[in-house]
Protein backbone atom coordinates (compact mmCIF):
# COMPACT_ATOMS: atom_id res chain seq x y z
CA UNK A 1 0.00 0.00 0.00
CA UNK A 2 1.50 3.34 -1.16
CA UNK A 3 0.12 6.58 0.73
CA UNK A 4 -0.39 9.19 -1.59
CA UNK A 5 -1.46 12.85 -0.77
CA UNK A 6 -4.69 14.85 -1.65
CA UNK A 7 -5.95 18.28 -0.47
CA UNK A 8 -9.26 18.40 1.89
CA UNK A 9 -11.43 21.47 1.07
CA UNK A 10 -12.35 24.86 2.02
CA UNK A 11 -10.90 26.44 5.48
CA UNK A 12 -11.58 30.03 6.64
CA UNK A 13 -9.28 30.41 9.84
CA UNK A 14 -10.48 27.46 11.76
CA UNK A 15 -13.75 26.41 10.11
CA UNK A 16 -14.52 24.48 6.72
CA UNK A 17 -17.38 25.35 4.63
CA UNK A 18 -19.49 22.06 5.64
CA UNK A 19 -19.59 23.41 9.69
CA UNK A 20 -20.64 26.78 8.06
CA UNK A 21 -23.07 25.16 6.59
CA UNK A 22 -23.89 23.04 9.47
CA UNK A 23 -24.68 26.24 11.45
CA UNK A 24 -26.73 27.98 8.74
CA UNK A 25 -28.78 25.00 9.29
CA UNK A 26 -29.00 25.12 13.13
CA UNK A 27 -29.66 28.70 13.42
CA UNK A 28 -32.90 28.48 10.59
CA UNK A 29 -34.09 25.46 12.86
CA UNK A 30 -33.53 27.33 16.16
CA UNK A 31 -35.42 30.39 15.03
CA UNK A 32 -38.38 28.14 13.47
CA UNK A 33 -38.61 26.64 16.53
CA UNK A 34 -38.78 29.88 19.04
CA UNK A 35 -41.92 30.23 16.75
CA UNK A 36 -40.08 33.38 14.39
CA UNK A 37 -41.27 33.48 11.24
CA UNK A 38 -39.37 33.40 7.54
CA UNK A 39 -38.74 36.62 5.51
CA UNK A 40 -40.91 36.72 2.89
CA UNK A 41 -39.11 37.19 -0.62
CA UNK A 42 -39.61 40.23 -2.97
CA UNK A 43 -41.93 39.78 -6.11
CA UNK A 44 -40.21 40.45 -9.19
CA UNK A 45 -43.05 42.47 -10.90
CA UNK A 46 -44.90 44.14 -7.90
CA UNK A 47 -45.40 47.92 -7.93
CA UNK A 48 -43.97 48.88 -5.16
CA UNK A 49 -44.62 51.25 -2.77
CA UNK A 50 -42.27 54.13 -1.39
CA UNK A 51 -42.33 54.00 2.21
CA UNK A 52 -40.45 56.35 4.94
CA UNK A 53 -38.39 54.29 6.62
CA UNK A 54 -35.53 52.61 4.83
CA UNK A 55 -33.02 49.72 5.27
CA UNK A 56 -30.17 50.47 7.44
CA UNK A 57 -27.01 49.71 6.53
CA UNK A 58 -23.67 49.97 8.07
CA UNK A 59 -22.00 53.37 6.77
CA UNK A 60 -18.74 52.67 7.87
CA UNK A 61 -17.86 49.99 5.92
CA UNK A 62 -15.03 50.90 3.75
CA UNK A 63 -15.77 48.99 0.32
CA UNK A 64 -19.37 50.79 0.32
CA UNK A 65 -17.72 54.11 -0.32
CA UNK A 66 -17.69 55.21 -4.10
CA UNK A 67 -14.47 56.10 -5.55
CA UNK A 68 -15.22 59.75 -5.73
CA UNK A 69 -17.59 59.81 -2.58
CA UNK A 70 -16.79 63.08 -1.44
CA UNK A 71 -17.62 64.80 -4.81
CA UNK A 72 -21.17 63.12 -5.53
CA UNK A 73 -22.97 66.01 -4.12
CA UNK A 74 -21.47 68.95 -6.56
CA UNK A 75 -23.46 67.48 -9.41
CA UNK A 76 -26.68 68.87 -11.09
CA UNK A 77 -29.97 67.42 -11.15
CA UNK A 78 -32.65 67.01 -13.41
CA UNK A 79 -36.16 67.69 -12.66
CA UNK A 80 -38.08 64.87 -14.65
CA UNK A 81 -42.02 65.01 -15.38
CA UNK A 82 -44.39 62.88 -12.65
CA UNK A 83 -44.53 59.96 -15.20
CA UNK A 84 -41.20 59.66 -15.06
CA UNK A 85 -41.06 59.62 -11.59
CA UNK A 86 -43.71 57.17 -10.94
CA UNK A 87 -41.77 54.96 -13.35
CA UNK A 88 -38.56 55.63 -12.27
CA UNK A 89 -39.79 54.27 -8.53
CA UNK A 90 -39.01 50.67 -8.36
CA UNK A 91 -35.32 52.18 -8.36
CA UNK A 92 -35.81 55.00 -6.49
CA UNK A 93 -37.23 53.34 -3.47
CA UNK A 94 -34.05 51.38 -2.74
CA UNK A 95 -31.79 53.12 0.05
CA UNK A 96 -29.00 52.18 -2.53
CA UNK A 97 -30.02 54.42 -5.09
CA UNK A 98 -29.67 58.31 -5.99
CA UNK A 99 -33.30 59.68 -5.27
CA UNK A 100 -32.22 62.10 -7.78
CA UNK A 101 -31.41 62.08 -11.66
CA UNK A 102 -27.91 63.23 -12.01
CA UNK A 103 -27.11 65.06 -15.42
CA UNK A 104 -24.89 62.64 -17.55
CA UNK A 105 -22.57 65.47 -18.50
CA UNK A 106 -22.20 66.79 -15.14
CA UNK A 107 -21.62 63.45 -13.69
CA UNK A 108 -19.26 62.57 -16.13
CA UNK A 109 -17.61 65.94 -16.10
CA UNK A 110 -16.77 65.52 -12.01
CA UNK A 111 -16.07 61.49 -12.50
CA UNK A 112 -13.07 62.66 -15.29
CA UNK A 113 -11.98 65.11 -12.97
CA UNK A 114 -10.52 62.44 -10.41
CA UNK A 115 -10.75 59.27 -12.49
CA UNK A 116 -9.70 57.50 -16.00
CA UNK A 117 -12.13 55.28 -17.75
CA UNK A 118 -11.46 51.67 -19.64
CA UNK A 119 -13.73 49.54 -21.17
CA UNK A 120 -13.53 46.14 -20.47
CA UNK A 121 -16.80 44.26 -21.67
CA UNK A 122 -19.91 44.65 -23.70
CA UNK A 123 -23.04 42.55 -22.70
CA UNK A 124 -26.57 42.26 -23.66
CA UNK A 125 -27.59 44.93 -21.52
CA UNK A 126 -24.86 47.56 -20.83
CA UNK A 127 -21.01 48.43 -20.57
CA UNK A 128 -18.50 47.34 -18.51
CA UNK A 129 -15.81 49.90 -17.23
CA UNK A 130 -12.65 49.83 -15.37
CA UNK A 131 -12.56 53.06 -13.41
CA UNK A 132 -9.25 54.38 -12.22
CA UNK A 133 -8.29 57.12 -9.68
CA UNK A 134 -6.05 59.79 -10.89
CA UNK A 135 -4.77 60.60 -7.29
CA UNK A 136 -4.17 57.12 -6.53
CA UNK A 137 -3.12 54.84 -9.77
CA UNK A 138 -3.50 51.48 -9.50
CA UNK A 139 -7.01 51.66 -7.72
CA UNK A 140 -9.89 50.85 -9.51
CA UNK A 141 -13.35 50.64 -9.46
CA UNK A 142 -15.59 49.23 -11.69
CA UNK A 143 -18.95 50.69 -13.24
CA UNK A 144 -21.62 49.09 -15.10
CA UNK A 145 -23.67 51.76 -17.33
CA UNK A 146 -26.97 50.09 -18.66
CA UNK A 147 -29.48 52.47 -20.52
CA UNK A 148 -32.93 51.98 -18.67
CA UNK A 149 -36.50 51.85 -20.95
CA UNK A 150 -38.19 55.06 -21.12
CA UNK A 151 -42.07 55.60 -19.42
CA UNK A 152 -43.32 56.15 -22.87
CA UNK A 153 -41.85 56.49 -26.52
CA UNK A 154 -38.97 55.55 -27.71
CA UNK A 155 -36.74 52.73 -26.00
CA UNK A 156 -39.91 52.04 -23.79
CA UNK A 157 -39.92 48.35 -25.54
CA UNK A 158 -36.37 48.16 -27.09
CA UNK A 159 -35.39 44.67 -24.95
CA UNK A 160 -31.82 45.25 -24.59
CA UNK A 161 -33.05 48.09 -22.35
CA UNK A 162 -33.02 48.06 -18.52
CA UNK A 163 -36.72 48.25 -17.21
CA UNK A 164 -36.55 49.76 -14.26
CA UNK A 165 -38.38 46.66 -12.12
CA UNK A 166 -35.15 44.50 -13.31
CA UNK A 167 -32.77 47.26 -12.31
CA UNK A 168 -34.04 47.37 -8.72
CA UNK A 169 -33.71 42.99 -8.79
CA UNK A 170 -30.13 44.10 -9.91
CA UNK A 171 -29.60 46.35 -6.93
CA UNK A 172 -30.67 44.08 -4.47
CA UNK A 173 -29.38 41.19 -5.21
CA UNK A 174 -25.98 43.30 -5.20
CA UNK A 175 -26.41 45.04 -1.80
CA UNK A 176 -27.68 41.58 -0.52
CA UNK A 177 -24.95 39.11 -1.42
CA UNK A 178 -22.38 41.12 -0.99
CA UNK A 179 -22.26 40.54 2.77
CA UNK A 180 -21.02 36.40 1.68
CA UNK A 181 -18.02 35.45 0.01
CA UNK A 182 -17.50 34.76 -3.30
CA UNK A 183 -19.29 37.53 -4.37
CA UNK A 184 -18.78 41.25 -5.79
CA UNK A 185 -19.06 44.27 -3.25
CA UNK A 186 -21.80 46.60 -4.11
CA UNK A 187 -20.77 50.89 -3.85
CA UNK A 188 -23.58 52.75 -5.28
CA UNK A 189 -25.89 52.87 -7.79
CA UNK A 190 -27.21 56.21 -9.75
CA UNK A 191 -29.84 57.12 -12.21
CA UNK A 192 -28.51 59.36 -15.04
CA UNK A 193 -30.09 60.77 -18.32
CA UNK A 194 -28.27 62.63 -21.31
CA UNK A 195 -26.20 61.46 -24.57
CA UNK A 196 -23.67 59.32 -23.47
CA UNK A 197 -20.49 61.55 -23.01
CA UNK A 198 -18.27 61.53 -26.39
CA UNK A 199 -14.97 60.00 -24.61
CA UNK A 200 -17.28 57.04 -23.19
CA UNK A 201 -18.37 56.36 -27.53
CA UNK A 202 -14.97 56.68 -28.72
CA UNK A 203 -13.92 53.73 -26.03
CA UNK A 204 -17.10 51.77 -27.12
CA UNK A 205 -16.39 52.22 -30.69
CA UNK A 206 -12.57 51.49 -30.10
CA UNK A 207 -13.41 48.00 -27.87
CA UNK A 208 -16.51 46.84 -29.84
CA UNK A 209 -14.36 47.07 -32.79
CA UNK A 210 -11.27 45.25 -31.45
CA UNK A 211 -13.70 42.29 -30.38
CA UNK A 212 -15.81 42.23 -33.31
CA UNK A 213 -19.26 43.33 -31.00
CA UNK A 214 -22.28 44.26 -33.03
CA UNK A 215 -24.34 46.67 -31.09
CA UNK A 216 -25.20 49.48 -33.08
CA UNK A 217 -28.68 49.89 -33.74
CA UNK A 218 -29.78 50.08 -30.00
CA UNK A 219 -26.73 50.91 -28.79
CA UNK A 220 -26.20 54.10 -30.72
CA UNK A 221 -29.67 54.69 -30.43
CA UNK A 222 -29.28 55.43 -26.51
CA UNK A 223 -26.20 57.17 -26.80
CA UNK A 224 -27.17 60.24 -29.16
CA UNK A 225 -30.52 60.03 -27.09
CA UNK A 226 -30.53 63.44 -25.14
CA UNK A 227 -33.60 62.08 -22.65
CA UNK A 228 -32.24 58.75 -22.42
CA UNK A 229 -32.11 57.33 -18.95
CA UNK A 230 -29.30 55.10 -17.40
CA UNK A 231 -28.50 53.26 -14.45
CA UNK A 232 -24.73 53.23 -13.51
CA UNK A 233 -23.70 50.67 -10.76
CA UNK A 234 -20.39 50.61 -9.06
CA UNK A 235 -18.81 48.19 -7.18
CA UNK A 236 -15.13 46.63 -6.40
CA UNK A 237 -12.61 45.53 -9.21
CA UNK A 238 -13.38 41.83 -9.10
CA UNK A 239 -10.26 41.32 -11.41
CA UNK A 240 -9.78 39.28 -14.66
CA UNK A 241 -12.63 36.53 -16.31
CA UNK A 242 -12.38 33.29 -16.68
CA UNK A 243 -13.13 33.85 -20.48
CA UNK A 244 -10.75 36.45 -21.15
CA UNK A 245 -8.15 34.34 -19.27
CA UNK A 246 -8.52 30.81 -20.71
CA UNK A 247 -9.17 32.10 -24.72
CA UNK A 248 -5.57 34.13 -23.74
CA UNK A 249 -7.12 37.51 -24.40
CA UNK A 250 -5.23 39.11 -21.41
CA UNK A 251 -1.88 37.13 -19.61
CA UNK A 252 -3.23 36.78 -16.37
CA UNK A 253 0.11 35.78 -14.48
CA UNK A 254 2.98 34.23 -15.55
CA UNK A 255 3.11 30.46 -16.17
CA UNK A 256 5.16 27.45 -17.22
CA UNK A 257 7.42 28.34 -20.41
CA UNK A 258 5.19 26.96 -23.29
CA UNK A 259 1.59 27.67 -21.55
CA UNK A 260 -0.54 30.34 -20.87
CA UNK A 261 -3.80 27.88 -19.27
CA UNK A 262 -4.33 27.55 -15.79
CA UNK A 263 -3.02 25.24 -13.64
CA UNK A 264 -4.31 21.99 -12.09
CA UNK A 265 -3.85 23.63 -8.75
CA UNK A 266 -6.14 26.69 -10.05
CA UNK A 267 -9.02 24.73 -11.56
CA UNK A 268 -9.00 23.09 -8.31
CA UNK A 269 -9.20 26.37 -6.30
CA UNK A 270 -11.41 28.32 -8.84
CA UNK A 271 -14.35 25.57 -8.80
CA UNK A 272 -13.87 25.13 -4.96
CA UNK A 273 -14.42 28.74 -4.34
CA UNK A 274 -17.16 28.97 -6.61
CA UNK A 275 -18.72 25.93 -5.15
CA UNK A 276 -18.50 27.45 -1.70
CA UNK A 277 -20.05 30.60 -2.56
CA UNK A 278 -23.19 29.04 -4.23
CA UNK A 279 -23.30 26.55 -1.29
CA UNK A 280 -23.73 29.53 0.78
CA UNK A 281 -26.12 31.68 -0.79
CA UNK A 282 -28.07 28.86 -1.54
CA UNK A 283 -28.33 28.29 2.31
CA UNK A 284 -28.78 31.97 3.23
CA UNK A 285 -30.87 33.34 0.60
CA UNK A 286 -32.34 30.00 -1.89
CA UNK A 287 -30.14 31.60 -4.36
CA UNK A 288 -29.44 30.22 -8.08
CA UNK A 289 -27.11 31.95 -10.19
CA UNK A 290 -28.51 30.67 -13.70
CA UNK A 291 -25.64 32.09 -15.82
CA UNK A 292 -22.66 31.15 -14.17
CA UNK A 293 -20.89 30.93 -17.79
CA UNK A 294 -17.10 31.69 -17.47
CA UNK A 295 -17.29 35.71 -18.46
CA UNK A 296 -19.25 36.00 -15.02
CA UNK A 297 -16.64 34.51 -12.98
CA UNK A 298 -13.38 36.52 -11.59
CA UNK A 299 -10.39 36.20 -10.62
CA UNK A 300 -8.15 37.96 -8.87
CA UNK A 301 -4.47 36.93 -7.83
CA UNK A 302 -3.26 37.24 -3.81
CA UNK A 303 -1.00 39.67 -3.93
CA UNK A 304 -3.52 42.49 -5.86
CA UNK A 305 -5.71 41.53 -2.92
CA UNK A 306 -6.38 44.41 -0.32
CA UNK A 307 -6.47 43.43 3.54
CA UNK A 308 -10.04 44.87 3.44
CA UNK A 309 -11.42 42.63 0.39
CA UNK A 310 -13.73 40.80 3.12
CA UNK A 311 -14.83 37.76 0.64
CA UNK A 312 -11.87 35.11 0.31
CA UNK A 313 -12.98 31.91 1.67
CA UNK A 314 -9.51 30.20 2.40
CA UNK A 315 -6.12 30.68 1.52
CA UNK A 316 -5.42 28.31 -1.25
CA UNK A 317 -2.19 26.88 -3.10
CA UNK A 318 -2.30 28.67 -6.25
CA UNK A 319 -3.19 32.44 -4.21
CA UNK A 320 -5.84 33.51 -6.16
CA UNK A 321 -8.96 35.10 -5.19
CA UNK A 322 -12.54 33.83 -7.10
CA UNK A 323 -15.53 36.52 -7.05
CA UNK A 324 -18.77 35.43 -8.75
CA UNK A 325 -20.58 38.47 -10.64
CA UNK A 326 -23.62 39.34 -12.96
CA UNK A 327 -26.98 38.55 -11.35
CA UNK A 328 -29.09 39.44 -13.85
CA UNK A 329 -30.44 36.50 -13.96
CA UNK A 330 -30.47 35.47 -10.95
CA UNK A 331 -33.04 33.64 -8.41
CA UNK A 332 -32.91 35.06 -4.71
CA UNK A 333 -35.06 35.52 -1.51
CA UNK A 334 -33.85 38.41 -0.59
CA UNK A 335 -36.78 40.64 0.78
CA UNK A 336 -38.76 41.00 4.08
CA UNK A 337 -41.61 43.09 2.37
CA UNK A 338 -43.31 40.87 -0.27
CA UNK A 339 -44.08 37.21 -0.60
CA UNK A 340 -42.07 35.93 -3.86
CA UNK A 341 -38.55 35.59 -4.89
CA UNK A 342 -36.50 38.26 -7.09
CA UNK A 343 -36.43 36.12 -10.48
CA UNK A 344 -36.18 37.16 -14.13
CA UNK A 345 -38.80 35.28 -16.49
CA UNK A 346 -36.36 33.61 -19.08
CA UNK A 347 -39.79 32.27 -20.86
CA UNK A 348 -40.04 35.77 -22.12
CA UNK A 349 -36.58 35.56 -23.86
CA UNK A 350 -36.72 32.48 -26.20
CA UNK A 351 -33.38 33.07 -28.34
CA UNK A 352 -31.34 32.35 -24.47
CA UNK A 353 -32.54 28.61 -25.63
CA UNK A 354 -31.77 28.60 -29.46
CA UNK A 355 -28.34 29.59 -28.90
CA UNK A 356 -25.59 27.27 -30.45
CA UNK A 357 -21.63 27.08 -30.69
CA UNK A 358 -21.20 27.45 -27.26
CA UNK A 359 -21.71 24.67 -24.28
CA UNK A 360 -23.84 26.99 -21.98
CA UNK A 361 -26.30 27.21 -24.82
CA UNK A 362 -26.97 23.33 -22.98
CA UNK A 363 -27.26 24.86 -19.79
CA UNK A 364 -30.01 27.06 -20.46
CA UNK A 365 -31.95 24.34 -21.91
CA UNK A 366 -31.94 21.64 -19.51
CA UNK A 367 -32.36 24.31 -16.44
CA UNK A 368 -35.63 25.39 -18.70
CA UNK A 369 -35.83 21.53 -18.25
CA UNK A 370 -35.42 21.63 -14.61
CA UNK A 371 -37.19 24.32 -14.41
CA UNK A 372 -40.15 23.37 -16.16
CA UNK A 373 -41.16 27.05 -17.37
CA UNK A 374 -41.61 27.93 -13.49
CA UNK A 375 -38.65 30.40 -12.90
CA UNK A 376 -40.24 31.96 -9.81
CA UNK A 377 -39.24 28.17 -7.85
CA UNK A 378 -36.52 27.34 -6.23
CA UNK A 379 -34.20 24.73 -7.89
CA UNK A 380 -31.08 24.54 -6.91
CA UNK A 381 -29.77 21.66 -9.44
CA UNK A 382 -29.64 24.59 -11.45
CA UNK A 383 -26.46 25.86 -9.79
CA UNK A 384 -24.96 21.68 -10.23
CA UNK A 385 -25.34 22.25 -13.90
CA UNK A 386 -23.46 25.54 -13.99
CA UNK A 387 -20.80 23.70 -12.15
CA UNK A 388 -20.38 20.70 -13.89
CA UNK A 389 -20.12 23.33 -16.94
CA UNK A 390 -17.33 25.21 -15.07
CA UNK A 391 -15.46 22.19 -14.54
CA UNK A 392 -15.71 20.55 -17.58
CA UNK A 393 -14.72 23.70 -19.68
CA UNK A 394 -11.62 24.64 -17.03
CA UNK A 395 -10.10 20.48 -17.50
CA UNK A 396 -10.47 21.19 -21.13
CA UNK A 397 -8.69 24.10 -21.35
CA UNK A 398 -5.85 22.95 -18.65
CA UNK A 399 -2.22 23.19 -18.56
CA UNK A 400 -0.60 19.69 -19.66
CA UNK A 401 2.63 20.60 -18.12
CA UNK A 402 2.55 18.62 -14.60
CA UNK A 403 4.15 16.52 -12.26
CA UNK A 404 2.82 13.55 -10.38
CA UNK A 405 0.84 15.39 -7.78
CA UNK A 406 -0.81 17.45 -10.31
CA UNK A 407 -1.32 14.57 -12.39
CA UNK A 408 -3.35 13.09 -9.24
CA UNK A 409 -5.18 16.07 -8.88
CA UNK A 410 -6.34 15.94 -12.31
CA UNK A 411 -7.65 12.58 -12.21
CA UNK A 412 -9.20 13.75 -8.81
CA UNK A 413 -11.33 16.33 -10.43
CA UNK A 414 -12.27 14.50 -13.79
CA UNK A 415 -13.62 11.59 -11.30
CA UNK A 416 -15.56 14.35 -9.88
CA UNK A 417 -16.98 15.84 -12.72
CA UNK A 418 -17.75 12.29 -13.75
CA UNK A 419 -19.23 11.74 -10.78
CA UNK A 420 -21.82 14.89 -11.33
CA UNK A 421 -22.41 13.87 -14.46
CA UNK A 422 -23.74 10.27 -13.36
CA UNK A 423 -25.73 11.39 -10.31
CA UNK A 424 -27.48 14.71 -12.54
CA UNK A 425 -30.42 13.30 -12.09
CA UNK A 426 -29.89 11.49 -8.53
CA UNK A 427 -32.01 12.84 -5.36
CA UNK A 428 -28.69 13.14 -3.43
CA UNK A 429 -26.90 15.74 -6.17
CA UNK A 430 -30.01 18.64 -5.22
CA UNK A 431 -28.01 21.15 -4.85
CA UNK A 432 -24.40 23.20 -4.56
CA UNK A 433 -24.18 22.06 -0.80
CA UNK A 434 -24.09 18.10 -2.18
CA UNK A 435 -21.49 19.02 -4.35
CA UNK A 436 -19.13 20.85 -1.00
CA UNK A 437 -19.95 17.84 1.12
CA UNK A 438 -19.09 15.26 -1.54
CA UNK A 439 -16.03 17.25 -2.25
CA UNK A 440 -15.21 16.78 1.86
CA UNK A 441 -15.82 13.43 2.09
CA UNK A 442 -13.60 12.67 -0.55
CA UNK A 443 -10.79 15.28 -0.53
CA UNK A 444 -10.27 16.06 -3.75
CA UNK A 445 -8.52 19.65 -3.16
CA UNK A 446 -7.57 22.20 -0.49
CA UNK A 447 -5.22 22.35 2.80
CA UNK A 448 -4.31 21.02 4.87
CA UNK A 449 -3.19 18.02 3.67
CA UNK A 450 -4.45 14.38 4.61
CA UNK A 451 -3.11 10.93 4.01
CA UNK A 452 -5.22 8.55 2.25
CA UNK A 453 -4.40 4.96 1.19
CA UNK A 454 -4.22 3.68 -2.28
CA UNK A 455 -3.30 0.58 -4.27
């Protein structure tokens, strides 16, 4: 008998994420039994009401500040008709949110006053930019800029538009999860209407045409728009995607001579982080991530990582730091006021499920599968199909330069992802939390290290 090594899961100081878990479990018991009752989640599509008193928050956490906090007040408003402000409410209601609608060109004008601005992605509903500070280079924040549907007119029904119910989903699943690790951390969110400043179009033009993007009908549309409202989220710099790192559009550290793929030793940390986080949102807030494709997953390595980050879930081997983003999507209870989740109906988007090419095109359709039309319920399996996905893509992209123990590691993982595959459909796979424990019982990753036999 030969004792080889493997890695046990998930530590954060003394605890692994299974006792986390554990006591997730005991305190939702406890509080059943002293007779206290569940929050009710938030309905997706229910007016909702503005109401005096709002949701308080802790104001001196650092990573809620905006990157220009101190200037936010110097910039004009706009005084928008009644419609407008009865439309604009399922935003405005949220503590997170600018009661106000900031000028675009004054907003930009004092943003560009401390701050450069990169952008860094395209998606179906907005830009992605990298936000750096003048007076400080090298710290960044990042801003999402999605143009929201208008009360009336034009880009009322253009569907690449924000409508302003889904934007306040967006917000609070942001402000929500970002108290759990694994996940981005929420700054601020603002309403904003104007054309869409001339430097911010020239860096569209410039990084649509580098990757070959076609988005100018709508796009342009809500740019030379002068009434056209946005909503502009900020949050931390989550760091690099998996996307952009595996198809080699960015070098995301330096590797072995002839390869540029991850590591064993980094598929192994980036699915057990992942796997952590959606074990425990699933346990704190029934969430599902339903497009967990590998441009919504981050990484970040250890040494760009600030001491007040507040979301890594171990220290791993290959020091990086996973962050899960982009919740548009996204299933969540997440409310005290109303009495259903925050969801998105995918049945009113039937091209997600005629996609082709691509292997998540699968994952939509067998979660519609799973989900049998009925996106308001909870199904976790959901979040096992996204990360049978993210495994199988990251082992098919992975480094073939190893040694023995990363050659064990390998054949670890691909017996795990065989093992999803084969219990898919199996009672005991429900969820992201079968996946963790399985993971623990059978060590396939992690510190510290344990013995185990083998032939």
């Amino acid at each position: 008998m030969m004792a080889t090594k493997t890695r046990a899961y998930g530590k954060r100081g003394n605890d692994n994420i299974v006792l986390q878990l554990e006591r997730l479990n005991i305190r939702s018991s406890q509080k059943a039994s002293q007779g206290e009752e569940r929050r009710p989640p938030r309905i997706a599509n229910e007016k909702i009401e503005r109401t005096p008193e709002r949701p308080k928050f802790k104001k001196n956490k650092k990573h809620r500040k905006s990157l220009i906090f101190d200037q936010c007040d110097n910039i004009k408003t706009i005084n928008v008709d009644s419609k407008t402000t009865r439309h604009l409410d399922p935003l405005t209601c949220l503590s997170e949110v600018s009661t106000a609608v900031l000028d675009f060109a004054d907003w930009f004008r004092v943003w560009t006053s401390h701050c450069n601005f990169i952008k860094i992605a395209q998606g179906t509903y907005g830009a992605v930019f990298r936000i750096e500070s003048k007076a400080e280079p090298g710290t960044f924040t990042i801003g999402k800029l999605m143009p929201l549907r208008a009360p009336s007119g034009f880009g009322s029904k253009t569907k690449e538009f924000t409508a302003p119910g889904a934007g306040h989903n967006e917000v609070l699943l942001l402000s929500r999860l970002d108290q759990l690790p694994g996940f981005v951390q929420f700054r601020k969110a603002e309403i904003l209407q104007g054309v869409l400043p001339a430097v911010l179009q020239a860096a569209s033009a410039e990084f649509d045409a580098a990757h070959g993007n076609d988005i100018t009908t709508w796009w342009t549309r809500a740019c030379s728009n002068p009434t056209q409202l946005w909503l502009f989220l900020e949050m931390t710099d989550a760091g690099t995607d998996l996307e952009a790192i595996i198809t080699n559009q960015v070098q995301f550290r330096s590797r072995t001579p002839n390869s540029q793929a991850l590591t064993i030793f980094e598929i192994r940390d980036v699915f057990w982080q992942v796997a952590s986080a959606l074990a425990l949102a699933e346990q704190r807030f029934e969430f599902e991530h339903r497009d967990l494709h590998l441009g919504n997953i981050c990484l970040t390595l250890a040494k760009d990582i600030v001491s007040d980050s507040g979301n890594a879930l171990w220290t791993n081997k290959a020091s990086i730091l996973v962050t899960i983003i982009d919740y548009t999507l996204s299933r969540a209870c997440v409310s005290s006021s109303v009495k259903s989740p925050t969801y998105t109906d995918l049945e009113k988007d039937p091209a997600l499920f005629e996609g082709s090419g691509l292997p998540q095109y699968d994952v939509y359709r067998d979660m519609r599968t799973e989900l049998e039309g009925n996106w308001a319920s909870y199904r976790p399996r959901t979040n096992v199909l996204w990360l049978h996905h993210l495994l199988a893509t990251l082992l098919e992209s992975a480094d073939t330069y190893r040694g023995p123990e990363q050659n064990q590691l390998a054949r670890d993982l691909a017996d795990l992802k065989q093992w999803m595959s084969e219990n898919s459909e199996d009672k005991k796979l429900r969820n992201a939390q079968d996946v963790v424990r399985y993971c623990e019982r059978n060590g396939h990753n992690g510190p510290p290290e344990v013995e185990r036999a083998s032939a």
